[in-house]
Protein backbone atom coordinates (compact mmCIF):
# COMPACT_ATOMS: atom_id res chain seq x y z
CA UNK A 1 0.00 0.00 0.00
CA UNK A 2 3.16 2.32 0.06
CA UNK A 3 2.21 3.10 -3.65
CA UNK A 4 -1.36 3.68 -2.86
CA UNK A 5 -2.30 7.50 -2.53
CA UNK A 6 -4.67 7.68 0.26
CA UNK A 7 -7.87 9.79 0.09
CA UNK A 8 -7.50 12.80 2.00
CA UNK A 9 -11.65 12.86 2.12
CA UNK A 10 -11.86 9.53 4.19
CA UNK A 11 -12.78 5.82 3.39
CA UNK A 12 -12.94 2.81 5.20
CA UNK A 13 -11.01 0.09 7.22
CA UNK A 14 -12.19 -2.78 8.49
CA UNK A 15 -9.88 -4.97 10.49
CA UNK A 16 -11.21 -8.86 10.45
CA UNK A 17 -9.69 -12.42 11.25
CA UNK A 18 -8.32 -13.15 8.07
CA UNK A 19 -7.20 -9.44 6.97
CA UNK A 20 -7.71 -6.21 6.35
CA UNK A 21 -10.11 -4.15 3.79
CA UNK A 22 -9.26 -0.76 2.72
CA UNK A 23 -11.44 1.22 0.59
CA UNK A 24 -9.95 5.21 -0.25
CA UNK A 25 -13.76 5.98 -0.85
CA UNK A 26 -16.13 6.68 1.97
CA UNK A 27 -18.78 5.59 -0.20
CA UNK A 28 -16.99 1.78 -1.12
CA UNK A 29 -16.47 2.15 -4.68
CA UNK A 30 -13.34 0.30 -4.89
CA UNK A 31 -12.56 -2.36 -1.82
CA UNK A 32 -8.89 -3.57 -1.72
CA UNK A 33 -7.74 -5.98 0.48
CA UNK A 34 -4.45 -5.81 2.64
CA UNK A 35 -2.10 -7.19 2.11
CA UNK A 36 -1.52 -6.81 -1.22
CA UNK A 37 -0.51 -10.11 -1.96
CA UNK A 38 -4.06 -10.91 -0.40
CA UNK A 39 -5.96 -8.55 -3.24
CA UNK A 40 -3.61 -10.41 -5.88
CA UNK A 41 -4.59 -14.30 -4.81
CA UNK A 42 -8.61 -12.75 -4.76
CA UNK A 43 -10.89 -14.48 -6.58
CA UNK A 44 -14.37 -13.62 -7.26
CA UNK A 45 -17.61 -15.95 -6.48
CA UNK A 46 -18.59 -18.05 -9.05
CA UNK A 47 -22.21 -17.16 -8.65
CA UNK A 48 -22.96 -13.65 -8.29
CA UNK A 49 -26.38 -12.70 -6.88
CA UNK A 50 -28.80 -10.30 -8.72
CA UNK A 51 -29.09 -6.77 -7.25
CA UNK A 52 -32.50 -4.64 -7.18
CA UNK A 53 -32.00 -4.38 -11.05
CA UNK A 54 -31.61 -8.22 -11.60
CA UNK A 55 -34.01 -8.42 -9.75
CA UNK A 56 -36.44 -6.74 -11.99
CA UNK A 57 -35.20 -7.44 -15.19
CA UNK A 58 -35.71 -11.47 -14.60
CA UNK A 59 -39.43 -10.04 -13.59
CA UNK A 60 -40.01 -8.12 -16.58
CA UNK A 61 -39.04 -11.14 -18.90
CA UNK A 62 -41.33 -13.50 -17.64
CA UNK A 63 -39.48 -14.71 -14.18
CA UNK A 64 -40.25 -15.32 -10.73
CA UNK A 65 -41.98 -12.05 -9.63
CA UNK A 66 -40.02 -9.27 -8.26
CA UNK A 67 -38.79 -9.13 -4.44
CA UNK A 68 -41.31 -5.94 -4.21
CA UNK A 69 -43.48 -6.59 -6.96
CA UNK A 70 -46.84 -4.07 -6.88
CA UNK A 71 -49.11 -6.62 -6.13
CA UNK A 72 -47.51 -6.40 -2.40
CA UNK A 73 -47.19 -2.82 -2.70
CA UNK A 74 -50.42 -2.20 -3.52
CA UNK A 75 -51.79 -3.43 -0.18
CA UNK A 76 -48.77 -1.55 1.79
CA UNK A 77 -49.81 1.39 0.20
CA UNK A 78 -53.47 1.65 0.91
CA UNK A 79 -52.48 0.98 4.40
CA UNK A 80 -50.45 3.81 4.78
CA UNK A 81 -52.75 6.28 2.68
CA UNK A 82 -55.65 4.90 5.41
CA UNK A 83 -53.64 4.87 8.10
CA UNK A 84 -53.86 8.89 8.67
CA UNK A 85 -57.79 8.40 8.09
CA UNK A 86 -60.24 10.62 9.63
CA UNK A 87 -60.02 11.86 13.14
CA UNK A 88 -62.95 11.85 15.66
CA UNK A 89 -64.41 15.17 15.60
CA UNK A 90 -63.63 17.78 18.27
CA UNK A 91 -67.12 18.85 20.74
């Protein structure tokens, strides 16, 4: 990491059992692991899991349904539009 400008803005460190992970960005755009020798032997999942957009593509072509699909939101919804509902009258 000697080469490795660090971010004067911030970022993250997070000390675990097997190693460290250093990210320069406070907002995780680009985890590295430390040592480097660690970030070099890396290597990826073989099955990555389908984020929010997966998620909704595999709906939209004919897939399972989505995680938050509007048939569930539909019902959420009307519950919270009801849930102010009207308020006893004042005598």
């Amino acid at each position: 990491m000697k080469d490795r400008q660090v971010n004067k803005e911030g970022g993250l460190l997070f000390y675990g059992t097997k190693g460290k992970l250093y990210n320069s960005s406070p907002y995780g755009i680009s985890p590295r692991l430390i040592p480097e020798e660690a970030m070099q032997n890396y290597q990826r999942p073989a099955e990555k899991f389908p984020g929010a957009d997966g998620n909704f593509i595999d709906a939209a072509l004919g897939g399972k349904p989505a995680g938050a699909n509007f048939v569930y939101a539909q019902g959420l919804v009307e519950l919270m539009l009801l849930g102010p509902g009207p308020a006893p009258a004042e005598e």
